[in-house]
Protein backbone atom coordinates (compact mmCIF):
# COMPACT_ATOMS: atom_id res chain seq x y z
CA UNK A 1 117.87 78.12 -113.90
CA UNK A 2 117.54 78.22 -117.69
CA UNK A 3 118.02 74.39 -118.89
CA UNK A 4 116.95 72.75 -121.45
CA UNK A 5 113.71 70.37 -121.69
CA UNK A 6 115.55 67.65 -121.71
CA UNK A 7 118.30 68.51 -119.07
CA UNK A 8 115.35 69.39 -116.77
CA UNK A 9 113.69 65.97 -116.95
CA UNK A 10 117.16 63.81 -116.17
CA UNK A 11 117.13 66.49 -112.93
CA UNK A 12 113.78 65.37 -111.96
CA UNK A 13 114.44 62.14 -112.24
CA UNK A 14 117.22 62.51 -110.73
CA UNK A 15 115.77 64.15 -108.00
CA UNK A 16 113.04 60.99 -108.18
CA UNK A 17 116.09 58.15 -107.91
CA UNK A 18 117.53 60.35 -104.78
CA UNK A 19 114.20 60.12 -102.92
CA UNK A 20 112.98 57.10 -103.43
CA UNK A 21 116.59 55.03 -103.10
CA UNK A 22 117.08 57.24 -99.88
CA UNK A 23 114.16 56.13 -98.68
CA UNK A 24 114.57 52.41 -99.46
CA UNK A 25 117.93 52.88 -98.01
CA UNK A 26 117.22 54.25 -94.92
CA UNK A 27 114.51 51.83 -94.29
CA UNK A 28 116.50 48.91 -94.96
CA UNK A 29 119.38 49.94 -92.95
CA UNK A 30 117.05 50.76 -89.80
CA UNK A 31 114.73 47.86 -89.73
CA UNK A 32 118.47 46.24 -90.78
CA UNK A 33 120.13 47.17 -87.62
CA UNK A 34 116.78 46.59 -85.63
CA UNK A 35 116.99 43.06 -86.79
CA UNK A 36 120.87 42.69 -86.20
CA UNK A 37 120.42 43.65 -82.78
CA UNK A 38 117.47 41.54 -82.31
CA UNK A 39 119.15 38.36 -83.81
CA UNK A 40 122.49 38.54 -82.72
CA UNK A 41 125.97 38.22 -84.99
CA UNK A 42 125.32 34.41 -85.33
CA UNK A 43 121.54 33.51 -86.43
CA UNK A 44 121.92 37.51 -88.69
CA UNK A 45 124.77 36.00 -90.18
CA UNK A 46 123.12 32.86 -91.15
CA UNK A 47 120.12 35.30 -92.50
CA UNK A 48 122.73 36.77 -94.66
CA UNK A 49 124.30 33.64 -96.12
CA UNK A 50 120.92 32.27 -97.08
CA UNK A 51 120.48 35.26 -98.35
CA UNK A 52 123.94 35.48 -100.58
CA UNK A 53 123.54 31.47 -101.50
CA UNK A 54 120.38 32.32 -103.74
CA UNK A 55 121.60 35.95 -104.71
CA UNK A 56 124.67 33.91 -106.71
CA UNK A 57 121.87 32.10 -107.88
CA UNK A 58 119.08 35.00 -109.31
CA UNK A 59 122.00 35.66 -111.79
CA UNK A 60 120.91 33.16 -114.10
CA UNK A 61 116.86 34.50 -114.19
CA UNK A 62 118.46 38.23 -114.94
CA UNK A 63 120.74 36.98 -117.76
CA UNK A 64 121.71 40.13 -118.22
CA UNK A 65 118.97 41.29 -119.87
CA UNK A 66 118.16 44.33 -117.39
CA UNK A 67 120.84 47.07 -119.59
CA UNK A 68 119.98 45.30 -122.69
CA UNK A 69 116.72 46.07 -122.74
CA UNK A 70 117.05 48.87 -120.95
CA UNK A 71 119.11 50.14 -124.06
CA UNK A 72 117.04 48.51 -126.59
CA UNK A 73 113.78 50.52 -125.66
CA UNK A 74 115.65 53.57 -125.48
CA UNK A 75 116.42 53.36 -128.85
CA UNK A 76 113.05 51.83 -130.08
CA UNK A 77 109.89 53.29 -128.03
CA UNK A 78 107.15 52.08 -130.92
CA UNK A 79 108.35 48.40 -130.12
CA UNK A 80 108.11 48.60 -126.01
CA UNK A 81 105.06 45.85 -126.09
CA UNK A 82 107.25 43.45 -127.65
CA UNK A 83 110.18 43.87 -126.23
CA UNK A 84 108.89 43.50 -122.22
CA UNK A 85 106.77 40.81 -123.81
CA UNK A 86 109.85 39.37 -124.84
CA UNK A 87 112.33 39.98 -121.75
CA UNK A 88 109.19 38.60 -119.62
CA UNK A 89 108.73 35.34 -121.24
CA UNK A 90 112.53 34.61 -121.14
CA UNK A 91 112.85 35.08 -117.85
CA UNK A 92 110.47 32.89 -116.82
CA UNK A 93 111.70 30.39 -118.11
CA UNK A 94 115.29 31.01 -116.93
CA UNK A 95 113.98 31.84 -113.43
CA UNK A 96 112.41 28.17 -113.11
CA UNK A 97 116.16 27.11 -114.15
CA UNK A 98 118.03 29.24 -111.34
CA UNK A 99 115.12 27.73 -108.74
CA UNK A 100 116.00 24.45 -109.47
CA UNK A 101 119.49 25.07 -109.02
CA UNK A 102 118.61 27.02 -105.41
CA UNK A 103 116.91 23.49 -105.05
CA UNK A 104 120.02 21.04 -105.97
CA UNK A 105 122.50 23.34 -104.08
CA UNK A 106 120.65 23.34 -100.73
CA UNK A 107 119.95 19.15 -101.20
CA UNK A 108 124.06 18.42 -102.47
CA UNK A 109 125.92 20.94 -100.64
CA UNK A 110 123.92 22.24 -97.02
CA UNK A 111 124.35 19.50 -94.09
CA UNK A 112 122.01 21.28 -92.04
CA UNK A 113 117.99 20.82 -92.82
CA UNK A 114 116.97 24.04 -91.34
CA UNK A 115 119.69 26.11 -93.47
CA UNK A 116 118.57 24.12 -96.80
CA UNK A 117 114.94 25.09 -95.99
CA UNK A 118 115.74 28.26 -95.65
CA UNK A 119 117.80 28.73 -99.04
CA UNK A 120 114.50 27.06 -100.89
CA UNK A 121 112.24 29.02 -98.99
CA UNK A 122 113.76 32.54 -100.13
CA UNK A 123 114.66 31.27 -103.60
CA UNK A 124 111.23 31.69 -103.96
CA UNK A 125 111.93 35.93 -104.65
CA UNK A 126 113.54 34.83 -108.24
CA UNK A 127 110.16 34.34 -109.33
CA UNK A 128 108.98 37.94 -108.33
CA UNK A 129 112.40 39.20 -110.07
CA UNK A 130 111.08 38.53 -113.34
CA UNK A 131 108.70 41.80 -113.22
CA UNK A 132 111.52 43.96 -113.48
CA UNK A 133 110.96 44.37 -116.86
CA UNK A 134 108.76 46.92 -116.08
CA UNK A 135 111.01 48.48 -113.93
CA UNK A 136 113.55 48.56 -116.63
CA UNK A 137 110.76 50.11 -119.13
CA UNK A 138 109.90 52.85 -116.83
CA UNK A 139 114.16 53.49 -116.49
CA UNK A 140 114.51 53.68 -120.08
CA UNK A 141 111.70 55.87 -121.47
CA UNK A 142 113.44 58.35 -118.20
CA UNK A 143 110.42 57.60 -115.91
CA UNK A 144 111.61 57.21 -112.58
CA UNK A 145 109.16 58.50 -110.17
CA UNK A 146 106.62 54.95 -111.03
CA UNK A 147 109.35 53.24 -110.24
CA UNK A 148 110.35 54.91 -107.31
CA UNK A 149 106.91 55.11 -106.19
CA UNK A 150 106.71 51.02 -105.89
CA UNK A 151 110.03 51.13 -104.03
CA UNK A 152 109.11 53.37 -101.68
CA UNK A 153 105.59 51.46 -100.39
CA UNK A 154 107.52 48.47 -100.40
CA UNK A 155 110.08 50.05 -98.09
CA UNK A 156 107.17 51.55 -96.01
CA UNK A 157 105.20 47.92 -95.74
CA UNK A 158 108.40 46.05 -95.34
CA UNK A 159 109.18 48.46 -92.09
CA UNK A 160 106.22 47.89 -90.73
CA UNK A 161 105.98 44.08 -90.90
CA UNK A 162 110.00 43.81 -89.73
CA UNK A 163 109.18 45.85 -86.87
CA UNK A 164 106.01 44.21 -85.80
CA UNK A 165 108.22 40.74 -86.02
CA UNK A 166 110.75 42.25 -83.87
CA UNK A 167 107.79 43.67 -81.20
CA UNK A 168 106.45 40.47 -81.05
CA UNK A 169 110.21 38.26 -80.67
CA UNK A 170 109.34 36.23 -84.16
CA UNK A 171 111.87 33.56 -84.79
CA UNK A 172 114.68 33.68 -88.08
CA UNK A 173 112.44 32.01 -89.60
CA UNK A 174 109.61 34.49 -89.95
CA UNK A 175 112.49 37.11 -90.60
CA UNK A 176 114.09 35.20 -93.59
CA UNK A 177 110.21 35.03 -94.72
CA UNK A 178 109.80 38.65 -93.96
CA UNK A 179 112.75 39.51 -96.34
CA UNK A 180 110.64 37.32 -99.02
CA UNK A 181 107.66 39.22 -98.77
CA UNK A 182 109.36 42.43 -99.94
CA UNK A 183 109.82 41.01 -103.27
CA UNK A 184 106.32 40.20 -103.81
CA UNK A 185 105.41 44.07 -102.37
CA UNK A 186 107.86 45.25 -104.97
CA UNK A 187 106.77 42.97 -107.99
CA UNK A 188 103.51 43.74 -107.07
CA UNK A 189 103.73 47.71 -107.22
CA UNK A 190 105.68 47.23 -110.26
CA UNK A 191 102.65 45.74 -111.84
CA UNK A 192 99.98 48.58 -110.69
CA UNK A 193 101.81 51.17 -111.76
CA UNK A 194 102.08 49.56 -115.50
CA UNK A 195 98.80 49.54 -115.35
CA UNK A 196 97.60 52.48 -114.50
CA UNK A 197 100.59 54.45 -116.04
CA UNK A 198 100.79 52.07 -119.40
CA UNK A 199 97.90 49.93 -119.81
CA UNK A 200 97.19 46.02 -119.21
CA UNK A 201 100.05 43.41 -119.07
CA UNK A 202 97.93 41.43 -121.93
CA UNK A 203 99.33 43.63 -124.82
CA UNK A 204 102.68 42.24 -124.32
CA UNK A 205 103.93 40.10 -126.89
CA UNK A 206 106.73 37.75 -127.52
CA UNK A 207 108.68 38.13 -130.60
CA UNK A 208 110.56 35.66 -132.06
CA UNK A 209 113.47 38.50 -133.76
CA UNK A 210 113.69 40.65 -130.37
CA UNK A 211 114.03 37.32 -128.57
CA UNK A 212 116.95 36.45 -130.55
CA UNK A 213 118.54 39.97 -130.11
CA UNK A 214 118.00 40.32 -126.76
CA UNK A 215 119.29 36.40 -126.21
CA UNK A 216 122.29 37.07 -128.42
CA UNK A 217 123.41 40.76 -126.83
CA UNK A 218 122.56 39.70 -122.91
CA UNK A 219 124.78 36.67 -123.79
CA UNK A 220 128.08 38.56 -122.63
CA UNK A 221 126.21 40.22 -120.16
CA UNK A 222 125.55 36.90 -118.55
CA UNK A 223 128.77 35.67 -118.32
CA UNK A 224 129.74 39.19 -117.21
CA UNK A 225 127.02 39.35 -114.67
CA UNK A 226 127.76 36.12 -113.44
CA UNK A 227 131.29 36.69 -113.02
CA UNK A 228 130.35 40.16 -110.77
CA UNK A 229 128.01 38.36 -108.83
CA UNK A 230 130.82 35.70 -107.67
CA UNK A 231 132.97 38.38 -106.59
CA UNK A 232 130.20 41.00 -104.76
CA UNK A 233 128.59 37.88 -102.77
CA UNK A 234 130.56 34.73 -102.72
CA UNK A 235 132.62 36.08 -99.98
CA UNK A 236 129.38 36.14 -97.93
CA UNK A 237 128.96 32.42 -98.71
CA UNK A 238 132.93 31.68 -98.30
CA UNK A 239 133.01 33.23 -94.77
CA UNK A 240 130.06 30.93 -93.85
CA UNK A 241 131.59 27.81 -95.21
CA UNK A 242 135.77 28.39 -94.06
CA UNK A 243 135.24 30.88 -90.48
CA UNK A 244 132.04 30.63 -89.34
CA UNK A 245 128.00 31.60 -89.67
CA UNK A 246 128.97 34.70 -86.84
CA UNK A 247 131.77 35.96 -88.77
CA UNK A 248 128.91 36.61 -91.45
CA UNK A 249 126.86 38.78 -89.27
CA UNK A 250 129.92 41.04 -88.65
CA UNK A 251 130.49 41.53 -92.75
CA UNK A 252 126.90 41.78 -93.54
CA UNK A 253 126.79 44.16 -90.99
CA UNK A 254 129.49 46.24 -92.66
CA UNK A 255 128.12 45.65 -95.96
CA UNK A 256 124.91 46.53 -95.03
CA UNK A 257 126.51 50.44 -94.60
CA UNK A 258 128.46 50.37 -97.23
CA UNK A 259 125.41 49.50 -99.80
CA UNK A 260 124.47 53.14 -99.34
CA UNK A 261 127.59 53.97 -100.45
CA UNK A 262 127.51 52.21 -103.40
CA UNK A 263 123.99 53.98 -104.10
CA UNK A 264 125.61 56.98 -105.38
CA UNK A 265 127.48 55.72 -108.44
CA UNK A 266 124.04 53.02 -108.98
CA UNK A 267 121.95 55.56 -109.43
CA UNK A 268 124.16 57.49 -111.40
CA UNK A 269 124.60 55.00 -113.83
CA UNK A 270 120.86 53.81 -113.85
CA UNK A 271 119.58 57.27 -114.56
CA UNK A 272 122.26 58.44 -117.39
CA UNK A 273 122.63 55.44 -119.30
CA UNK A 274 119.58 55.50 -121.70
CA UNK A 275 120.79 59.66 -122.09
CA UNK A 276 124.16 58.33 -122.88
CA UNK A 277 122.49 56.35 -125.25
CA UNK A 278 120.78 58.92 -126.88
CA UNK A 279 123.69 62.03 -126.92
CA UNK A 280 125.71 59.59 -128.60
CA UNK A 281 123.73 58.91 -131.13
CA UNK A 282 123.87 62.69 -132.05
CA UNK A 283 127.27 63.70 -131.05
CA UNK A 284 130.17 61.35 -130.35
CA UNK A 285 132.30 64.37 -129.22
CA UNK A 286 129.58 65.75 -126.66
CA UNK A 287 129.11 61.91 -125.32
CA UNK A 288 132.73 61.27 -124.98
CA UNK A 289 132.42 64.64 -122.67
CA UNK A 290 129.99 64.21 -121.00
CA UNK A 291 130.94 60.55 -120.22
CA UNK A 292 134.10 61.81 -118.75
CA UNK A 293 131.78 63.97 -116.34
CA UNK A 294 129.82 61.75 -115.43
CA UNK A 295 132.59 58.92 -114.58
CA UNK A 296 134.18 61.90 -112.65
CA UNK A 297 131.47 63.05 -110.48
CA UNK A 298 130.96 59.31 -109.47
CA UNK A 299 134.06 58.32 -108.71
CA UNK A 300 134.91 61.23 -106.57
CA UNK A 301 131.64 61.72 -104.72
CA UNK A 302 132.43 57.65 -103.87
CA UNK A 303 135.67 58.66 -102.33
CA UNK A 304 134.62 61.35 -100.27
CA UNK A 305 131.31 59.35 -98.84
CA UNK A 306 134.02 56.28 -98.33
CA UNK A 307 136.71 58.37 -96.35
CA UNK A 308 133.97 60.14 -94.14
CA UNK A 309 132.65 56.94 -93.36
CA UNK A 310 136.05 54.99 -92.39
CA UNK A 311 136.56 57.73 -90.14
CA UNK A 312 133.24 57.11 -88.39
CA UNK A 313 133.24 53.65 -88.44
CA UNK A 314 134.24 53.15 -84.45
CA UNK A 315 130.99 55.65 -83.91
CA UNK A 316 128.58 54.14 -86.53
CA UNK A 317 128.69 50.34 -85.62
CA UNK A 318 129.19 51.33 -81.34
CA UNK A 319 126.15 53.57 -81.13
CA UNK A 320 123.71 51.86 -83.70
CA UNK A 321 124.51 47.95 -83.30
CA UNK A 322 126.37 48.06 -79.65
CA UNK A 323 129.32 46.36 -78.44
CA UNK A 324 128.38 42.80 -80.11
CA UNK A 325 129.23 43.81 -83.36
CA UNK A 326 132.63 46.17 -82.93
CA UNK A 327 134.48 43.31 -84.66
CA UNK A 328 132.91 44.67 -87.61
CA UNK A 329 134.78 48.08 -87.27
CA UNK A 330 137.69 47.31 -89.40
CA UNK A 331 135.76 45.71 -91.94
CA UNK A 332 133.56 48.82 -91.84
CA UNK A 333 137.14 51.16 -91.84
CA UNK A 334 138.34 49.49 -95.07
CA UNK A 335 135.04 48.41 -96.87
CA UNK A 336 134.11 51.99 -96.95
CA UNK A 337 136.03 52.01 -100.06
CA UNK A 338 134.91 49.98 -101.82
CA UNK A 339 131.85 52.62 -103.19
CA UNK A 340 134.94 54.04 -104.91
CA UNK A 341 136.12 51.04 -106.65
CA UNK A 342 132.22 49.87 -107.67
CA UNK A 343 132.22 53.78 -108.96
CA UNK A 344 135.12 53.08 -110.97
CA UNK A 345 134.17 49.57 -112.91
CA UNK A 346 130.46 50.99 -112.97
CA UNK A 347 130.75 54.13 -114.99
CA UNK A 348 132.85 52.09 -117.66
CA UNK A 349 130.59 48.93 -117.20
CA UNK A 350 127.62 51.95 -118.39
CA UNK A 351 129.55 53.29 -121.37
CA UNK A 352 130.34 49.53 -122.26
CA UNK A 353 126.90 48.90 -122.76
CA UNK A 354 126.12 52.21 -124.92
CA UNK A 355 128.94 51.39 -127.26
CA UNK A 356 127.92 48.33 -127.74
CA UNK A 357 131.09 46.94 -126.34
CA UNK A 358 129.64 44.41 -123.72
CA UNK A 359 130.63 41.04 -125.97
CA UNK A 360 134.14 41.75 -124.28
CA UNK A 361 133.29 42.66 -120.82
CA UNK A 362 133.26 38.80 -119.75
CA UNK A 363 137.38 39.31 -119.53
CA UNK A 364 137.15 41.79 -117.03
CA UNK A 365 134.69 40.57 -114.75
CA UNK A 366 136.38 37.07 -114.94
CA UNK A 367 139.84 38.42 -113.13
CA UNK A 368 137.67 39.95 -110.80
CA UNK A 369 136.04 36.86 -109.96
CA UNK A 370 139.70 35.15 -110.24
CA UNK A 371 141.02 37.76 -108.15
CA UNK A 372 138.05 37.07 -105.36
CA UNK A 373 138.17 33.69 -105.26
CA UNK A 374 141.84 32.86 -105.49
CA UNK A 375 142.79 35.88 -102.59
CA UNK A 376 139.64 34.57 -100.25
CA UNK A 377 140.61 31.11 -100.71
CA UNK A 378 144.20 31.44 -99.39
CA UNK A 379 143.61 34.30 -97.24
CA UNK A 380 140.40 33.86 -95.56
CA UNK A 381 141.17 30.64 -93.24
CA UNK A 382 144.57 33.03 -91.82
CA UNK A 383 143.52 36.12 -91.43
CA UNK A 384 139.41 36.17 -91.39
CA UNK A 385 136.79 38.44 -92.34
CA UNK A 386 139.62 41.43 -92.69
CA UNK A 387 141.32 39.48 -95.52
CA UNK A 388 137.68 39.26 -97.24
CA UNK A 389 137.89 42.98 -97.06
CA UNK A 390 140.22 43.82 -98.98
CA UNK A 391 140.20 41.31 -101.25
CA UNK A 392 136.29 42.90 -102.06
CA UNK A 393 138.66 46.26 -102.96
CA UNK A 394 141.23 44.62 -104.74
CA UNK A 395 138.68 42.43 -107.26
CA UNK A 396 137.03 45.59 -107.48
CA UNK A 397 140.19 47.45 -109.14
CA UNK A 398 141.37 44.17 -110.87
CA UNK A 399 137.96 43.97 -112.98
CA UNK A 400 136.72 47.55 -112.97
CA UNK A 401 139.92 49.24 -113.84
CA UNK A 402 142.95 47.10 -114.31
CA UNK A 403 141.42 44.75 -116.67
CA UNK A 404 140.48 47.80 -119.18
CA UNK A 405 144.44 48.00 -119.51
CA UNK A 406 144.97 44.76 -121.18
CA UNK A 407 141.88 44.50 -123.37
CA UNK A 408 142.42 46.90 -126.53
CA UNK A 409 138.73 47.87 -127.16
CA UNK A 410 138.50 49.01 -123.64
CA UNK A 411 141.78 51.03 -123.71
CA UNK A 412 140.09 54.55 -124.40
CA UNK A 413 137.86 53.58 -120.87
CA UNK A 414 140.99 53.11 -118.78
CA UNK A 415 142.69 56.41 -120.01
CA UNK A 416 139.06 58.09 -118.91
CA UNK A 417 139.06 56.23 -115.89
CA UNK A 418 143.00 56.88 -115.07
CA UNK A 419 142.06 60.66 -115.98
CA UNK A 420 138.81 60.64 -113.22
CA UNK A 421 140.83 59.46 -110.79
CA UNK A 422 143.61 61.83 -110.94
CA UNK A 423 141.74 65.23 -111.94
CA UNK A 424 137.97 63.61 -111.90
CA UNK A 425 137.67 65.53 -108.23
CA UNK A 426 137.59 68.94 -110.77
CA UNK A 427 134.24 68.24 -111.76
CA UNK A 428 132.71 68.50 -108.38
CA UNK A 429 133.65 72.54 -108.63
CA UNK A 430 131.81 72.77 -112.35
CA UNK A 431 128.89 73.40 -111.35
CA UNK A 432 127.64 76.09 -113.36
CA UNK A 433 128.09 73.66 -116.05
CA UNK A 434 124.19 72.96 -115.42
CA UNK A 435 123.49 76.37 -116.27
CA UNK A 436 121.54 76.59 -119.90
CA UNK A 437 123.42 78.07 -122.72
CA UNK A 438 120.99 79.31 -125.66
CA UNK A 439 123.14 80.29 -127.66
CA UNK A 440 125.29 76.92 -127.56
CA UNK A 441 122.71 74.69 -125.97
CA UNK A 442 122.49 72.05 -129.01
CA UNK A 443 126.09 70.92 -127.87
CA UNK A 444 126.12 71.42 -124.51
CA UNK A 445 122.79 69.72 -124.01
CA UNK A 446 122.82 66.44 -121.42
């Protein structure tokens, strides 16, 4: 095809994000269901809720810094040193703050020793989450393939070690320390490749001005962040706490498939945000198009890959995790679509953050996190792990879409999103749209 330079490089790394988060995907969901066979509903569920417990947790070391600076060395390449220098040194510090907080949770709130051990043994990974600055460095200067690269050996190591657990019947406890030890593999790759692709980690620098930017635009982001977090994982920790540790294992489980759902509108987002970024900053008219295009492609591949799967469900949790687990079935039936919803809130959530509109986002994600808590709360002790279900659609829509009714700056975002979801499926059929134009390729450019 004849496309541009620049269209040509978000295709590879598209074609990079595919691979590599197929990959990862894959692998996690087969050693996954290896290791949900092998544990059984109950002692996988309680893998899970440790798991969720210090994922509500890891919120605080991100402080939403990942878009901001992201965004920020999109816009200013010459200052990259600084600004990972920057992100690095804050999160440090913020990570030992979310680690004691793992800590004081597990002492206050966990009756059980074993379970509290287990929290402060995987809070451990918020440590290794601080090297995602370099992850977000490669993402922003449209670099995918380092990053991908990392993924994928972690994916390939973490298999192997999983598997050679599960030959050799380790105990939870090796498991949960398993699922550790791919952070360190990741943070770890992350590092060589800066090194061998950038140069030494010693040339980063803090600065006292991009700390203060960074501080004062992740700020919303935090709260926003925060607020998601609640309402993508606290059902997790809910179910453990008000039905029981089993009941867990049968959500994961169905959580576990509909994470490669969500994938599609992730990396979607991740790989067109700092282009966004940069059409924008030559052309509102071609951004506000090609945002539109972008939110529609999303959203609709979302609902597609969540209707296929509903329909499969029965098949997909019989022949991969056995009769055990068919309580998860109508989880799995109406969880599928949630990828749509997550679609929905994350295409806006992306355009938030190019227009600078994030300072406002807090609102949104709040009702979602209202919505989540107050529904699970009354619902969950009568009707179970269904009720959490739905109520992980319905916060979903409430935050995502609903919310961008009643905020004015966010108006113009729920007339696109209103627009995707009626006529958005149109888009799937443009395909030629990829197709170079020289004569009109300044404008049409992506």
């Amino acid at each position: 095809m004849k496309i541009s330079d620049n269209r040509k490089n978000i295709l590879q790394n598209l074609g990079w994000s595919v691979v590599g988060k197929m990959t990862t995907l894959t692998g996690s969901l087969v050693v996954g269901l290896i290791v949900a066979r092998y544990l059984g509903p109950e002692r996988y569920g309680l893998m899970n809720y440790v798991i969720s417990v210090v994922f509500l947790f890891q919120t605080l070391s991100v402080f939403g810094l990942d878009q901001i600076e992201v965004r920020e060395e999109a816009r200013a390449p010459q200052d990259f040193r600084s600004i990972i220098g920057t992100a690095f040194a804050i999160r440090l510090v913020l990570a030992a703050i979310a680690l004691s907080a793992v800590v004081a949770w597990a002492w206050i709130f966990e009756e059980d020793a074993y379970v509290s051990a287990m929290i402060c043994l995987y809070a451990l990974t918020i440590l290794c989450g601080t090297l995602n600055v370099v992850r977000n460095y490669f993402m922003a200067i449209v670099q995918n393939k380092y990053v991908v690269k990392s993924e994928i050996t972690r994916t390939l190591v973490g298999m192997t070690v999983k598997i050679a657990l599960y030959l050799a019947g380790a105990s939870l406890t090796c498991f949960i320390a398993a699922c550790a030890f791919d952070f360190v593999l990741l943070a770890s790759g992350y590092v060589v490749a800066y090194r061998r692709r950038v140069g030494p980690l010693s040339e980063w620098r803090f600065d006292a001005r991009w700390c203060r930017l960074l501080l004062r635009e992740s700020f919303p982001l935090l709260l926003t962040t925060a607020a998601v977090v609640v309402y993508q994982r606290i059902d997790q920790v809910m179910i453990g706490r008000m039905v029981s540790k089993e009941s867990v294992g049968y959500f994961s489980t169905a959580s576990r498939f509909v994470e490669v759902l969500m994938y599609i509108p992730m990396m979607l987002a991740q790989t067109i945000s700092p282009v966004l970024t940069r059409i924008r900053s030559r052309s509102e008219q071609v951004y506000a198009a090609r945002a539109q295009t972008f939110m529609n492609i999303s959203v609709w591949l979302s609902i597609f890959a969540g209707g296929l799967t509903s329909i499969l469900s029965y098949w997909i949790i019989l022949l991969l995790l056995g009769p055990a687990y068919l309580p998860a079935v109508g989880v799995l039936q109406v969880m599928a679509f949630k990828a749509a919803s997550v679609a929905l809130s994350n295409t806006a959530g992306t355009m938030l953050v190019v227009e600078g509109l994030q300072k406002w986002a807090i609102f949104r994600d709040l009702l979602g996190c209202l919505v989540c808590v107050g529904l699970n709360w009354i619902l969950l002790p009568r009707y179970g792990i269904m009720a959490a279900a739905y109520v992980a659609i319905a916060s979903n829509i409430a935050a995502g879409w609903l919310a961008d009714l009643f905020i004015p700056a966010y108006r113009h975002l729920f007339r696109m999103q209103t627009r995707a979801l009626c006529l958005g499926w149109a888009s799937l059929f443009r395909l030629s749209e990829l197709r170079g134009n020289p004569e009109n390729r300044e404008t049409r450019e992506t």
